[in-house]
Protein backbone atom coordinates (compact mmCIF):
# COMPACT_ATOMS: atom_id res chain seq x y z
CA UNK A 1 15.52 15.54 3.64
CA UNK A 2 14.21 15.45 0.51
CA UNK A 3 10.15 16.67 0.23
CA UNK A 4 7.76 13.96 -1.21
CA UNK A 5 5.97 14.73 -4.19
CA UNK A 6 2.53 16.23 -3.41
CA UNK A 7 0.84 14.15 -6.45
CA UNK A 8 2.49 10.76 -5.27
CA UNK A 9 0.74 11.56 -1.98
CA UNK A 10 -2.34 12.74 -2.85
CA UNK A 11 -2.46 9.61 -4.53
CA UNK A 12 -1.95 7.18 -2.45
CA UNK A 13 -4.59 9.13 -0.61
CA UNK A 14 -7.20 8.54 -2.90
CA UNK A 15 -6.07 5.03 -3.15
CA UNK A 16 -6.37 4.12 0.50
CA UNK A 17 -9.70 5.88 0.64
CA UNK A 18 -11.14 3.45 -2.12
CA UNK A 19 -9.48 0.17 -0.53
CA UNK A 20 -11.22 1.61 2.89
CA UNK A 21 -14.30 1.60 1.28
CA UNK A 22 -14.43 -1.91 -0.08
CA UNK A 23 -14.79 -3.76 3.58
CA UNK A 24 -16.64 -0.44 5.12
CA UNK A 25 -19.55 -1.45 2.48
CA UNK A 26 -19.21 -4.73 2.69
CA UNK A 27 -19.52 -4.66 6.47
CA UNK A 28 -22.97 -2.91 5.68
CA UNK A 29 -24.11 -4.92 3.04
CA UNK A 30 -23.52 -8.04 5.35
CA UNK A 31 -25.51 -6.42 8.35
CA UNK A 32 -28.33 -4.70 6.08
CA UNK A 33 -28.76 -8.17 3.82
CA UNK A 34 -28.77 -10.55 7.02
CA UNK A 35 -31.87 -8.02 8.25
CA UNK A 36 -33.13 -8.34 4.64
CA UNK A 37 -33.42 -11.93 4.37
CA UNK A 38 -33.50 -12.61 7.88
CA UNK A 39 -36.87 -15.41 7.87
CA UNK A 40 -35.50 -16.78 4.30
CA UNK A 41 -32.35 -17.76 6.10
CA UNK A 42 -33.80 -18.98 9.32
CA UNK A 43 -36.55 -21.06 6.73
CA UNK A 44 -33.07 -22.17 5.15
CA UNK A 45 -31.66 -23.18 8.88
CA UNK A 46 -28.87 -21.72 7.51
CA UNK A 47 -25.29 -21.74 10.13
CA UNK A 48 -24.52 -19.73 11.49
CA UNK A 49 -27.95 -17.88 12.09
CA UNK A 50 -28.99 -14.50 10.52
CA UNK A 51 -27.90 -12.62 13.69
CA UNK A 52 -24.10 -13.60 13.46
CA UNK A 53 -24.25 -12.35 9.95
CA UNK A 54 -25.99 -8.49 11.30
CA UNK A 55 -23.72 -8.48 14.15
CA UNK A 56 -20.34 -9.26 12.51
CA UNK A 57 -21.48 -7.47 9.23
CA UNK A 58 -22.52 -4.22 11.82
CA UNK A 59 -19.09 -4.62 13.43
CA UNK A 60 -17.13 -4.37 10.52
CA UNK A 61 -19.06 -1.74 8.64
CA UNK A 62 -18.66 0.67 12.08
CA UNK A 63 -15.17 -0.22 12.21
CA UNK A 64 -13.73 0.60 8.60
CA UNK A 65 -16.04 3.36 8.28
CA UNK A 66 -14.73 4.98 11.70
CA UNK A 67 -11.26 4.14 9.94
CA UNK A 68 -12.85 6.00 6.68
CA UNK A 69 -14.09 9.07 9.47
CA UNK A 70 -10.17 8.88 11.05
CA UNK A 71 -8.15 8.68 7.45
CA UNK A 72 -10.66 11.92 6.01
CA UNK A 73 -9.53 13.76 9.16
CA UNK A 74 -5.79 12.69 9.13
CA UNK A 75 -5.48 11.76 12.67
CA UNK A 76 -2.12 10.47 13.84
CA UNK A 77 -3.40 7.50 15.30
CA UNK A 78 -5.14 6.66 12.01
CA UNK A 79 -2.01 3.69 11.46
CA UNK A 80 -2.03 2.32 14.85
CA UNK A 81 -6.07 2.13 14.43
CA UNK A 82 -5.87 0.35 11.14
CA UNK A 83 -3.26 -1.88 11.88
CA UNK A 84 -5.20 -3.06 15.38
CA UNK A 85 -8.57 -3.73 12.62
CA UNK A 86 -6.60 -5.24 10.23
CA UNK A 87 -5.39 -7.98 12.71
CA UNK A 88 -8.80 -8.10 14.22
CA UNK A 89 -10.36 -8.65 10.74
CA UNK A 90 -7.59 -11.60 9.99
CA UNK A 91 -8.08 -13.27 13.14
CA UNK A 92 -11.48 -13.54 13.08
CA UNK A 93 -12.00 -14.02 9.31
CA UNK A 94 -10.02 -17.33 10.57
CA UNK A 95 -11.59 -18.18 13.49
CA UNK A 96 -15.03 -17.64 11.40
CA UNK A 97 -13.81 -20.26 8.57
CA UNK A 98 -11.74 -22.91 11.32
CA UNK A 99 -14.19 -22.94 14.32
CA UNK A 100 -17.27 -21.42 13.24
CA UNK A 101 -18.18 -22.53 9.60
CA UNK A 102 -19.00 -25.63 8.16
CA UNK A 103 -15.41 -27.87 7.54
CA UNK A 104 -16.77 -28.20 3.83
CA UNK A 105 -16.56 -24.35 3.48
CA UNK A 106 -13.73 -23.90 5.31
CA UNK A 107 -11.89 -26.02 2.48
CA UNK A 108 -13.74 -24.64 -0.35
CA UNK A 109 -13.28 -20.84 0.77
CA UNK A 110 -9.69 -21.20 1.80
CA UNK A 111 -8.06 -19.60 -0.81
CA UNK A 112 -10.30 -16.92 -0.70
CA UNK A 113 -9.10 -16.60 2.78
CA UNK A 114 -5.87 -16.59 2.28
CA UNK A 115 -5.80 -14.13 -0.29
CA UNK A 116 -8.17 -11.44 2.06
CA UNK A 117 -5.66 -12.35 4.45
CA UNK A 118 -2.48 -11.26 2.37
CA UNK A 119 -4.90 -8.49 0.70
CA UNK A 120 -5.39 -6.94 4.48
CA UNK A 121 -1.31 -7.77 5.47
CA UNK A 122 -0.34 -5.93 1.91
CA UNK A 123 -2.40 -2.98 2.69
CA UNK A 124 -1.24 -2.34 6.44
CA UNK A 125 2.10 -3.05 5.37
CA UNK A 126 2.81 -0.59 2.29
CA UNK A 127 0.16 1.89 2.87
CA UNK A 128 0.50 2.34 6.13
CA UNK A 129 3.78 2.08 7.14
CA UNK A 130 6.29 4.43 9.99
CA UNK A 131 6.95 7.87 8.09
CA UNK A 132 3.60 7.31 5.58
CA UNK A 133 1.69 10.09 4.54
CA UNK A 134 -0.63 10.43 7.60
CA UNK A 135 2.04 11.12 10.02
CA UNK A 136 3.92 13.62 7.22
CA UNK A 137 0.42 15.63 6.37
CA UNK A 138 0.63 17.03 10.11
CA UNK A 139 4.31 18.50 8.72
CA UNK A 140 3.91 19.36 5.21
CA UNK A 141 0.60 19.75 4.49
């Protein structure tokens, strides 16, 4: 079998690292911005309250950046671990906009949604898929 190339690799590397960071800070910036504004958004009787925002934001931002943690230290389970948070994110990212928000939103933001949605399918699909770089770093590299 033929080798892969080492560049082509090390790419893709660096470009799962920098899609991992996108929803790791995000999670963060959710959680820390909730605790930020939390009386302006309670004077705002905004809905869902402030802690839904700190909780789900500190959920996400532990959970991508333990995925950052597991991808740096090219663990085998790395794939199985980001495909079980990518389906957690998509399921309740819908939930969130169907059950949660406001209906108005939920029509307004649903292209956003579905394009997250096919962002998060995309990147668990063709970064991550059986014989990716994670499970051939324990064998080449």
């Amino acid at each position: 079998m033929k080798a892969d190339n080492p560049r082509k690799t090390r790419r893709i590397y660096l470009l799962t690292t920098a899609i991992l960071v996108i929803p790791a800070a995000a999670g963060w910036m959710r959680f820390q911005q909730a605790l930020r504004h939390w009386y302006y958004l309670i004077d705002l009787n905004v809905w869902p309250r402030p802690i839904y925002f700190a909780v789900s934001g500190g959920l996400i931002g532990i959970g991508y950046s333990l995925a950052l943690i597991f991808h740096f230290l090219k663990l085998r389970f790395t794939e199985v671990y980001l495909r079980i948070l990518g389906i957690t994110l998509i399921l309740w990212l819908w939930v969130d906009r169907i059950f949660v928000g406001i209906r108005e939103s939920f029509r307004l933001l649903l292209p956003v949604t579905i394009l997250i949605t096919l962002f998060v399918i995309s990147f668990d699909v063709f970064l991550f898929r059986k014989n990716s770089y994670l499970t051939k770093a324990g064998k080449n590299g």
